[in-house]
C-alpha atoms as a PDB file:
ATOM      1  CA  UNK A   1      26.114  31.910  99.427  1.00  0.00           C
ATOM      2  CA  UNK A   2      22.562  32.677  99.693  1.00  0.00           C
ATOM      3  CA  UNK A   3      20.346  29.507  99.302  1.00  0.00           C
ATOM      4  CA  UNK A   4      17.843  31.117  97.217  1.00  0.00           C
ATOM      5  CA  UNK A   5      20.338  32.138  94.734  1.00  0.00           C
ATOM      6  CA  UNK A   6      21.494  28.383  94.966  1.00  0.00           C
ATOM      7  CA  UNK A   7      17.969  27.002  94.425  1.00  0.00           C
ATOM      8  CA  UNK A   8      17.930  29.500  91.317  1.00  0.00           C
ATOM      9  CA  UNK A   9      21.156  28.263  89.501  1.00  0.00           C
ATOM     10  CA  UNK A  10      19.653  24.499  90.427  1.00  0.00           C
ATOM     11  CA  UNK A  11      16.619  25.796  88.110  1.00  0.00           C
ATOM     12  CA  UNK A  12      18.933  27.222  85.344  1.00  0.00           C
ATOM     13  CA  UNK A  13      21.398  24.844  85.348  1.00  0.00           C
ATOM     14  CA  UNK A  14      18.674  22.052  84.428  1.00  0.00           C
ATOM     15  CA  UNK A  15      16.553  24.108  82.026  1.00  0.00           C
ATOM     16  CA  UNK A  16      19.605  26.255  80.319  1.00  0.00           C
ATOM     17  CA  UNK A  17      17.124  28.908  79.525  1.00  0.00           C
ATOM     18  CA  UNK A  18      16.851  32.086  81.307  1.00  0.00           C
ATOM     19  CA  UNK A  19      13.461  32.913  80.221  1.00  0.00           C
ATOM     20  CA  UNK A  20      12.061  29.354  81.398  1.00  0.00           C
ATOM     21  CA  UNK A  21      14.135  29.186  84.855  1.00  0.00           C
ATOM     22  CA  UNK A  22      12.752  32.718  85.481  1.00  0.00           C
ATOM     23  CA  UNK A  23       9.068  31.776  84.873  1.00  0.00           C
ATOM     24  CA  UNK A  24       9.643  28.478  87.139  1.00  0.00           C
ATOM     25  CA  UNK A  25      10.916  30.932  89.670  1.00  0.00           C
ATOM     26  CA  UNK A  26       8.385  32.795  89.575  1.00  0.00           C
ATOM     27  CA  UNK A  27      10.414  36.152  89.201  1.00  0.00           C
ATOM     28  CA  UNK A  28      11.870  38.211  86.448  1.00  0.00           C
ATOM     29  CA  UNK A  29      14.656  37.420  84.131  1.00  0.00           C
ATOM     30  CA  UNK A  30      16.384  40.837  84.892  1.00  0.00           C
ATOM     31  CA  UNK A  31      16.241  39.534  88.582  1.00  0.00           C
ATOM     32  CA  UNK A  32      17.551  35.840  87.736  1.00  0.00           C
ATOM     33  CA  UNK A  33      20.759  37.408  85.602  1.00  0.00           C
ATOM     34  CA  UNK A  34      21.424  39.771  88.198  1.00  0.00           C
ATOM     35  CA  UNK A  35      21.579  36.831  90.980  1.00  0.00           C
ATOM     36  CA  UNK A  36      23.530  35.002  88.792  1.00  0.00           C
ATOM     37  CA  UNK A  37      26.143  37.806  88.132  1.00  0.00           C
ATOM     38  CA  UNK A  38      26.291  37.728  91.821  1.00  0.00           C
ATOM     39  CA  UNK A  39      26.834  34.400  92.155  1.00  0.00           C
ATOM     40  CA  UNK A  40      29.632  34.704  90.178  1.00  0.00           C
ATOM     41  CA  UNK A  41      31.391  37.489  91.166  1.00  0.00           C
ATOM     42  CA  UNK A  42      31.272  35.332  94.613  1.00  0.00           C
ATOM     43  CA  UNK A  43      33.249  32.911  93.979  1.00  0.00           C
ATOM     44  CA  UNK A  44      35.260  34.956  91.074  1.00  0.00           C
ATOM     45  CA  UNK A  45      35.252  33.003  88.450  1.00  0.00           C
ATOM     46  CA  UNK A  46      31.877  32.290  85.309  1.00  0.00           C
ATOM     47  CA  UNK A  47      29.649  29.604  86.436  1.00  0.00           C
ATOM     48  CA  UNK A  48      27.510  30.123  82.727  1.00  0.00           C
ATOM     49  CA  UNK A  49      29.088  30.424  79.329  1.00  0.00           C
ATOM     50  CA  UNK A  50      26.176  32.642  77.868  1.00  0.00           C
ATOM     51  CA  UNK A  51      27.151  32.229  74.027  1.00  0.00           C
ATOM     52  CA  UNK A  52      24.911  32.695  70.574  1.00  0.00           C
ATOM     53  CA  UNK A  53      23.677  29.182  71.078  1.00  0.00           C
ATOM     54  CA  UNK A  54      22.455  29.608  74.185  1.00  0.00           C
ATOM     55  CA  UNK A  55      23.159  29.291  78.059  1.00  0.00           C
ATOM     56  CA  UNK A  56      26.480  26.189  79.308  1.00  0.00           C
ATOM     57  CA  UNK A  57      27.775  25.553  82.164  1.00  0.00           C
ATOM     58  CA  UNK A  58      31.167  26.012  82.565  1.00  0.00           C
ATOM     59  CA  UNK A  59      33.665  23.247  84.117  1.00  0.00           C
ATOM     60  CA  UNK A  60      33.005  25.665  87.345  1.00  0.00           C
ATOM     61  CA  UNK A  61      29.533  25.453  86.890  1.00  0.00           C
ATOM     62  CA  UNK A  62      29.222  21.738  86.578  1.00  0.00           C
ATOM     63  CA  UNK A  63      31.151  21.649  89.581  1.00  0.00           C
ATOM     64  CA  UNK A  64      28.796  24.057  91.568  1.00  0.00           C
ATOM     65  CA  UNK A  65      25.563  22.094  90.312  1.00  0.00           C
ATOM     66  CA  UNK A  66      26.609  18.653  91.288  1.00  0.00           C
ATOM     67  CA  UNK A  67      27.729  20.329  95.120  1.00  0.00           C
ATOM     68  CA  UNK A  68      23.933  22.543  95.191  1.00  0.00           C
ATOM     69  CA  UNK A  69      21.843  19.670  95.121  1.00  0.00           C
ATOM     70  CA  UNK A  70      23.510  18.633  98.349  1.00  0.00           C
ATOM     71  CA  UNK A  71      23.753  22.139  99.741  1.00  0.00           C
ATOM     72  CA  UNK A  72      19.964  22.701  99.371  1.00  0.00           C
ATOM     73  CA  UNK A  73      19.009  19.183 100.867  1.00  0.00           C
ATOM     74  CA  UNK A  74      20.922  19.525 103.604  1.00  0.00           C
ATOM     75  CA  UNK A  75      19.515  23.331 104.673  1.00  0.00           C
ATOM     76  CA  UNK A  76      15.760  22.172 104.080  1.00  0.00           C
ATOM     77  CA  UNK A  77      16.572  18.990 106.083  1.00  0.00           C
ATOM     78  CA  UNK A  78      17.836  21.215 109.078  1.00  0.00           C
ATOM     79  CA  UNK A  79      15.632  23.833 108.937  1.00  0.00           C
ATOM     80  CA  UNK A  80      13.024  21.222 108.731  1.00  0.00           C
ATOM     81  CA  UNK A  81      14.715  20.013 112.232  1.00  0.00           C
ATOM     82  CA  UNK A  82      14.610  23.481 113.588  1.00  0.00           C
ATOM     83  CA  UNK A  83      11.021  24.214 112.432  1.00  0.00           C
ATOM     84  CA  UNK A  84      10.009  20.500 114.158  1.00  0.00           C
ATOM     85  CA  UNK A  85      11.843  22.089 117.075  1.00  0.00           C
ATOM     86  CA  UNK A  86      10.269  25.145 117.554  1.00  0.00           C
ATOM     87  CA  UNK A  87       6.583  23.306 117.520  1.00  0.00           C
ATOM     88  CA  UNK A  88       7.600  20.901 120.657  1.00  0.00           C
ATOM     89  CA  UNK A  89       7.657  22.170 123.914  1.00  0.00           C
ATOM     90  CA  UNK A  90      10.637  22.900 125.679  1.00  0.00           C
ATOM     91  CA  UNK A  91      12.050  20.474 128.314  1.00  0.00           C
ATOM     92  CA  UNK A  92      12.087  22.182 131.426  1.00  0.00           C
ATOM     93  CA  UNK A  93      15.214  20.972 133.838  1.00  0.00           C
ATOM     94  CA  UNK A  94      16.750  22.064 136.667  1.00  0.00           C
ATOM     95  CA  UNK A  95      19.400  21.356 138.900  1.00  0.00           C
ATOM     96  CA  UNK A  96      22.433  22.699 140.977  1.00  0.00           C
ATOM     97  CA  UNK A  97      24.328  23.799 137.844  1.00  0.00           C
ATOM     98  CA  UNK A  98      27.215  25.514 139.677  1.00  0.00           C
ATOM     99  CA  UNK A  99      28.160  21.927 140.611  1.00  0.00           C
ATOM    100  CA  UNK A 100      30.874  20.711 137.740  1.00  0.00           C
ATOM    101  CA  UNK A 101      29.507  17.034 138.041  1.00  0.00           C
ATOM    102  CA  UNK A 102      25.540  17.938 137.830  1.00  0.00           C
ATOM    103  CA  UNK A 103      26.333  20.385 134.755  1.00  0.00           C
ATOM    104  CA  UNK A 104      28.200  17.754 133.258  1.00  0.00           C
ATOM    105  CA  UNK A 105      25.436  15.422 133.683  1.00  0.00           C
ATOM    106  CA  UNK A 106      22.626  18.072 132.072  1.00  0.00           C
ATOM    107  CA  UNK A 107      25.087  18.989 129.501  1.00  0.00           C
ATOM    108  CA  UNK A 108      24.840  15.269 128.250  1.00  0.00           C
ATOM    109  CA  UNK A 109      21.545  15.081 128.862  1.00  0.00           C
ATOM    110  CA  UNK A 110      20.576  18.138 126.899  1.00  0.00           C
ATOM    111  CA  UNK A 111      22.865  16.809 123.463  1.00  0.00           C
ATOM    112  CA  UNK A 112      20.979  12.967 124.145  1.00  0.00           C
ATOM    113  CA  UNK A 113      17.635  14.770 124.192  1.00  0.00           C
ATOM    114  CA  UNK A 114      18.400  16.568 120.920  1.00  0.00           C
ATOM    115  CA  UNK A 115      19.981  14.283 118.637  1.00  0.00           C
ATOM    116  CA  UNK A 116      17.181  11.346 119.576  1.00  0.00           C
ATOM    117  CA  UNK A 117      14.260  13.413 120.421  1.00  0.00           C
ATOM    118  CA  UNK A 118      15.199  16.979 118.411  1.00  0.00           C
ATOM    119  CA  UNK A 119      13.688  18.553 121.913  1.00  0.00           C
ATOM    120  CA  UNK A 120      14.261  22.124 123.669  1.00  0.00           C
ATOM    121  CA  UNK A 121      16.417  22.014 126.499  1.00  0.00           C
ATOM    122  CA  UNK A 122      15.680  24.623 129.084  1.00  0.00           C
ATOM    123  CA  UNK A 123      17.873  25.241 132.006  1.00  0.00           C
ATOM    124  CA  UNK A 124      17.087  26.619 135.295  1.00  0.00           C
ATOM    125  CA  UNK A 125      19.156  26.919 138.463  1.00  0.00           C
ATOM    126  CA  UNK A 126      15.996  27.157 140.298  1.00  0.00           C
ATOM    127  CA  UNK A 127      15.741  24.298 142.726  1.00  0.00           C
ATOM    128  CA  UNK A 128      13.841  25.483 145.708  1.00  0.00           C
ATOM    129  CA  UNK A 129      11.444  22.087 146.366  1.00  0.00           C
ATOM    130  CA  UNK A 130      12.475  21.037 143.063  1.00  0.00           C
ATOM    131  CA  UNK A 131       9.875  17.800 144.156  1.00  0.00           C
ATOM    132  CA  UNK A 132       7.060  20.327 144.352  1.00  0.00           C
ATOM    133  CA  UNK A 133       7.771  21.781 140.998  1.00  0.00           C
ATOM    134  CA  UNK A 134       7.937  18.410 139.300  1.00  0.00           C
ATOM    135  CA  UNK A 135       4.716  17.026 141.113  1.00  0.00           C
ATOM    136  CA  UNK A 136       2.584  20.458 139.575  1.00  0.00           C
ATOM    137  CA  UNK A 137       4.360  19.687 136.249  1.00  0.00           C
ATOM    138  CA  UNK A 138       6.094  22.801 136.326  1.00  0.00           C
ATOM    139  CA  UNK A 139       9.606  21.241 135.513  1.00  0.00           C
ATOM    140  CA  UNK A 140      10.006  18.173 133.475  1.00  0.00           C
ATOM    141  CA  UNK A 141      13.099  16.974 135.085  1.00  0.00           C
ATOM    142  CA  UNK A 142      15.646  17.440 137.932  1.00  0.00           C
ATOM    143  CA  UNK A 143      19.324  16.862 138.261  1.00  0.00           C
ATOM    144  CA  UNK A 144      20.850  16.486 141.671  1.00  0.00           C
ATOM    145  CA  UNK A 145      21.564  14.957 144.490  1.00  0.00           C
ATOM    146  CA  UNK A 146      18.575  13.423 146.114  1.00  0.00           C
ATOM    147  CA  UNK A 147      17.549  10.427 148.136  1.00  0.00           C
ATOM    148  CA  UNK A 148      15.656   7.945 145.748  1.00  0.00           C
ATOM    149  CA  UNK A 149      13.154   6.967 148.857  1.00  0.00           C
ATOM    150  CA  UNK A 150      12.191  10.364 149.510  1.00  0.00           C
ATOM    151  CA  UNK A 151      10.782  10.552 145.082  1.00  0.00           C
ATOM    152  CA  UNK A 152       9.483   7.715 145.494  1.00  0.00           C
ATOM    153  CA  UNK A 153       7.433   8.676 148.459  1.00  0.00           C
ATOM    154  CA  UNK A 154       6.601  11.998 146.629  1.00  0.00           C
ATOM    155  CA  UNK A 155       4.910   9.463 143.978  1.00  0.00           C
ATOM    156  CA  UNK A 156       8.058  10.406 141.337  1.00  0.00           C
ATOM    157  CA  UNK A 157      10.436   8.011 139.620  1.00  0.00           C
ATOM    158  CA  UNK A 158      14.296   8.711 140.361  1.00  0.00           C
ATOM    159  CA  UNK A 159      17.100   6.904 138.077  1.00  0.00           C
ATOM    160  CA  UNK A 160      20.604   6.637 139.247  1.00  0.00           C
ATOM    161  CA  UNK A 161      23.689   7.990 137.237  1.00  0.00           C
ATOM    162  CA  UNK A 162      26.325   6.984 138.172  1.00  0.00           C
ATOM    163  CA  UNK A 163      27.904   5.261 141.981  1.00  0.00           C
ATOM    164  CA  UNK A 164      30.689   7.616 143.743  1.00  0.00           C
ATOM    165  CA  UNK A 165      33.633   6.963 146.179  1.00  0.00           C
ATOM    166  CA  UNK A 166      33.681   8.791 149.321  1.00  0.00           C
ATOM    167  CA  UNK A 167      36.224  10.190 151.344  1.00  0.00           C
ATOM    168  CA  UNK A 168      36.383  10.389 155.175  1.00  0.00           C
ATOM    169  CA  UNK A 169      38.879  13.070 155.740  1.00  0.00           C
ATOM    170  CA  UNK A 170      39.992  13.247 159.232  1.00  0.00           C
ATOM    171  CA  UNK A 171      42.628  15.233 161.502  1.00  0.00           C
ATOM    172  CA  UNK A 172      46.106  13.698 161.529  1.00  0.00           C
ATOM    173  CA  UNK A 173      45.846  12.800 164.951  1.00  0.00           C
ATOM    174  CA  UNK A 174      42.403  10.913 165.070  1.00  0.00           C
ATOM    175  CA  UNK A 175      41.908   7.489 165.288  1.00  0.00           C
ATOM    176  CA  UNK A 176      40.847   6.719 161.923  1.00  0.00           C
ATOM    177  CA  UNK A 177      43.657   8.534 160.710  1.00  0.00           C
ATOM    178  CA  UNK A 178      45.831   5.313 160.098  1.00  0.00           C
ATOM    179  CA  UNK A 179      43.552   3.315 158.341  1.00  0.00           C
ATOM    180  CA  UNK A 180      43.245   2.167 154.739  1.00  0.00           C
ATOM    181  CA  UNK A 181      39.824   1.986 154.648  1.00  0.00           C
ATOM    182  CA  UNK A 182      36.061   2.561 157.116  1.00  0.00           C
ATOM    183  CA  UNK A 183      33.022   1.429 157.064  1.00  0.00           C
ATOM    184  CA  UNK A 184      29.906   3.206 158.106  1.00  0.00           C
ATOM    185  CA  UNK A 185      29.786   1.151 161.165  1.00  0.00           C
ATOM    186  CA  UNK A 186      33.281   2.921 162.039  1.00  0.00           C
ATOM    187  CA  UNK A 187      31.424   6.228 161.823  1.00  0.00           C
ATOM    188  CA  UNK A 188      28.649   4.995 164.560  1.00  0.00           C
ATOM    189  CA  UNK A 189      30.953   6.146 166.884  1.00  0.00           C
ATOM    190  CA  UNK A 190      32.109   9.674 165.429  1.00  0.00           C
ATOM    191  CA  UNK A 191      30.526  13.253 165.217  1.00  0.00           C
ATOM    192  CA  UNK A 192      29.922  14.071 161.166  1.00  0.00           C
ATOM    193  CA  UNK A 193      30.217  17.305 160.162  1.00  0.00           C
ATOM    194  CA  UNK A 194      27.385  18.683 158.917  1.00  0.00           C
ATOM    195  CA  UNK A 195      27.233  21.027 156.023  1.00  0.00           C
ATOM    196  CA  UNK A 196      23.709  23.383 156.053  1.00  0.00           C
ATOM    197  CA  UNK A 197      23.211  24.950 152.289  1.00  0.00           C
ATOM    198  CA  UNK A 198      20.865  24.178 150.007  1.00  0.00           C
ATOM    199  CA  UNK A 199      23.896  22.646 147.949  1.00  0.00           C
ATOM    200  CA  UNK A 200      24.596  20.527 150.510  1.00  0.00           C
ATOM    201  CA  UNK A 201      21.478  19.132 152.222  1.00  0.00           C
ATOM    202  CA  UNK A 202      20.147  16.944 149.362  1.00  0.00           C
ATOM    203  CA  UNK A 203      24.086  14.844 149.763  1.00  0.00           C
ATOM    204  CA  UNK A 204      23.642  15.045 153.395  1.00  0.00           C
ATOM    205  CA  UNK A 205      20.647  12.886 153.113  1.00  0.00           C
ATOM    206  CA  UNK A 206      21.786  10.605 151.308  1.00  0.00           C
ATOM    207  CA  UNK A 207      24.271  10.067 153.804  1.00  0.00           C
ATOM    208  CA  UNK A 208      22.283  10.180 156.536  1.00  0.00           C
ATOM    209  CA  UNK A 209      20.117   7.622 154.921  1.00  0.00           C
ATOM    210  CA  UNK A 210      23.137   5.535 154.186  1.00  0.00           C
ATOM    211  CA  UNK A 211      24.013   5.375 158.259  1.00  0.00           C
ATOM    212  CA  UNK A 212      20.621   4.455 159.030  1.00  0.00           C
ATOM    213  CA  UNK A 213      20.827   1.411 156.680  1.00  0.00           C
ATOM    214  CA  UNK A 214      23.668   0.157 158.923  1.00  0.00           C
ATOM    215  CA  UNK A 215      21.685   1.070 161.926  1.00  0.00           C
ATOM    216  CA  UNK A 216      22.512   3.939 163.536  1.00  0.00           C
ATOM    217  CA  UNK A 217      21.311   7.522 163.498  1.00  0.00           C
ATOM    218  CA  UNK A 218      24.575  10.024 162.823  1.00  0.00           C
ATOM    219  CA  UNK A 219      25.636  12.254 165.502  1.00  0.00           C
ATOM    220  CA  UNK A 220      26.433  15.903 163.668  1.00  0.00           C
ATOM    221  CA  UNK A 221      27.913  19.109 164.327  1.00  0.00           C
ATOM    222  CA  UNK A 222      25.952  21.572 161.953  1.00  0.00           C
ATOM    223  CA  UNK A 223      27.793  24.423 159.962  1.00  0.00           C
ATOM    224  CA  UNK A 224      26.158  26.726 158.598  1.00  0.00           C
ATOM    225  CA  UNK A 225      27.704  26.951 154.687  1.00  0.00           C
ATOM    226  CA  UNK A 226      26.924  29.093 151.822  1.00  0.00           C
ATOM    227  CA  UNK A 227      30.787  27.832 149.449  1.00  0.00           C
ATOM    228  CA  UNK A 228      33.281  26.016 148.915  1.00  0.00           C
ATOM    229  CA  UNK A 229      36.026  28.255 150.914  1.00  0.00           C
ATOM    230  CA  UNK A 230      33.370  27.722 154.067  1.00  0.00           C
ATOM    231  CA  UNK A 231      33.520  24.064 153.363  1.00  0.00           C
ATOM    232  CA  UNK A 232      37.256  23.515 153.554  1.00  0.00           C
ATOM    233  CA  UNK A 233      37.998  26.069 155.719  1.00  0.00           C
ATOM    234  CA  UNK A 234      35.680  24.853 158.685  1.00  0.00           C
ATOM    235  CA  UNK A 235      38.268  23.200 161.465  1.00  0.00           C
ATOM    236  CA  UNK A 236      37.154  19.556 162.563  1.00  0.00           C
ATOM    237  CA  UNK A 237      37.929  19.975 165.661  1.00  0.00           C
ATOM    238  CA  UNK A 238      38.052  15.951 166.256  1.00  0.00           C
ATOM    239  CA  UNK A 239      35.196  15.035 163.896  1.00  0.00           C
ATOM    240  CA  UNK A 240      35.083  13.543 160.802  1.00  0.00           C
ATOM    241  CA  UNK A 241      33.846  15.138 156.968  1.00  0.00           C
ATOM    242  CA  UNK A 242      32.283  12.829 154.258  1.00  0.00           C
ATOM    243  CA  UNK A 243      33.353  14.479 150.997  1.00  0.00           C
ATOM    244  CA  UNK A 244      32.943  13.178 147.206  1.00  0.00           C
ATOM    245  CA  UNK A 245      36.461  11.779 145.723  1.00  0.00           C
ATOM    246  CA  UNK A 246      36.477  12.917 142.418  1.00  0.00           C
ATOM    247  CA  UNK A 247      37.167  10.571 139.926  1.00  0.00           C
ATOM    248  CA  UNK A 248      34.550  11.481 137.559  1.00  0.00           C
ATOM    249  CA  UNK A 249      32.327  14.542 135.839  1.00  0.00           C
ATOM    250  CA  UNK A 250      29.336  12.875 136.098  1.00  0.00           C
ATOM    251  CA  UNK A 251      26.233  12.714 137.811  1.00  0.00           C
ATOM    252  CA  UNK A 252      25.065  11.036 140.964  1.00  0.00           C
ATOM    253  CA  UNK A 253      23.821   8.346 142.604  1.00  0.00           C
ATOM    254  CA  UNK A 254      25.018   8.094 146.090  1.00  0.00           C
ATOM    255  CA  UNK A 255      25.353   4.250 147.075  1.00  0.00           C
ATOM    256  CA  UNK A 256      28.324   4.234 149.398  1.00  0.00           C
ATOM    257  CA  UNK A 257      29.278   1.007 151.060  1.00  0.00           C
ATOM    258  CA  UNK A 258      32.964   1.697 152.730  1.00  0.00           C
ATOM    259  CA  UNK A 259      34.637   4.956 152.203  1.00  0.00           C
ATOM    260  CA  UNK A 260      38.705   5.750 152.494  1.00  0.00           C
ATOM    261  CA  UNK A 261      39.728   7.879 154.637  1.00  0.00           C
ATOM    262  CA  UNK A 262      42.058  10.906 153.621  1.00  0.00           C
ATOM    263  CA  UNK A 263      44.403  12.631 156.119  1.00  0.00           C
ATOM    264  CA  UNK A 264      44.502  16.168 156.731  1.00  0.00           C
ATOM    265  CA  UNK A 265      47.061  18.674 158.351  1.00  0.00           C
ATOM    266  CA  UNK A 266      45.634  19.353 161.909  1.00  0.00           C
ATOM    267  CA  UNK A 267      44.396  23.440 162.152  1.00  0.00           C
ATOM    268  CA  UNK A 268      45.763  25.740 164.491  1.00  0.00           C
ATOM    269  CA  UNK A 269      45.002  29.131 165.789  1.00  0.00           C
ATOM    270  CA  UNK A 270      47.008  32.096 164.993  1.00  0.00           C
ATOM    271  CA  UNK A 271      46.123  35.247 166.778  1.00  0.00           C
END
């Protein structure tokens, strides 16, 4: 239904007089008849009984005038809304959206920011130095993973989403391979493995910064990692991965104090 033809049966439906609703309109009475026949033949059945003592409403018509009002309210209130929208400027965020737990995260953020603040949400998967880009204003916010000492020495503010478990996962022959549970102090010991990606580095800090909290520097063994198939596929040749257990589509804040450890099948060689 076309809301101006609505807004014109509002105007004839309270005057009952063609001739009047057409010079409230502002247009011609040909016009206003011709919208109304319209009107009609939309919904198929008479909305006006036009008879020798002038313009009714039909039962249909009653019903159509008491449901208009609403109809008309509720497109000026949302274009309103959208017009309100269009005037702010967009929030700019980025983040490591191929990650299902970071998209979640914007995703939420993004439906928060419009229902409270009617704001523009503007993704970008650009992250290189995401801390520059936020420190010359040219991003509003970032989503990822990120080590809340290193904002904060960058002079930005960091909030925490959301604590995850970690996994140690391990060859099935390796001494950590029978226990329930580690600590990092377990892991003073062992050689991490050390994913290099731009995906990866921003977790790998975290953790780093998590075994220097208990007082040792990790011992690595860099790979070199551009997906997931490179990630799992990488033998551990004795050492031990730190992985995310996923419990949860959400957001992080990496505050790890113990981490279980998961078994894997030991790799071998085929030639």
């Amino acid at each position: 239904m076309n809301i101006e033809s609505c807004r014109e049966f509002i105007e004839l439906a309270q005057c009952l007089n063609f001739t009047e609703a057409a010079g409230n309109l502002n247009i011609t009475q040909p016009a206003l008849s011709k919208h109304m026949l319209a009107l009609e033949k939309e919904f198929g059945i008479e909305l006006l009984d036009r008879g020798k003592k002038g313009v009714q409403l039909t039962e249909s018509g009653r019903i159509l005038f008491e449901s208009a009002g609403v109809i008309v309210n509720e497109y000026d209130k949302t274009r309103n809304t959208l017009e309100q929208l269009k005037a702010k400027r967009p929030i700019h965020v980025v983040g490591h959206m191929e990650d299902s737990d970071i998209a979640s995260l914007a995703s939420m953020t993004a439906m928060i920011a419009r229902e409270n603040h009617h704001a523009n949400i503007v993704f970008d998967r650009n992250i290189d130095d995401p801390f520059t880009l936020l420190s010359r204003e040219s991003i509003d916010l970032f989503i990822g993973y990120t080590n809340p000492r290193h904002a904060e020495q960058e002079g930005l503010i960091s909030r925490p989403f959301v604590s995850i478990q970690l996994l140690a996962i391990v060859e099935n022959d390796h001494p950590l391979a029978n226990r329930t549970s580690i600590s990092w102090k377990d892991l003073q010991t062992q050689t991490l493995v050390k994913f290099m990606s731009d995906k990866t580095n921003p977790a790998w800090d975290q953790i780093e910064a998590a075994c220097i909290d208990y007082g040792f520097e990790p011992k690595t063994r860099p790979v070199s990692a551009g997906n997931d198939v490179e990630f799992f596929s990488t033998p551990l040749r004795g050492n031990v991965l730190i992985w995310k257990r996923r419990k949860s589509r959400s957001a992080y804040c990496w505050k790890p104090e113990s981490a279980p450890v998961y078994r894997s099948r030991k790799k071998t060689r085929t030639s």
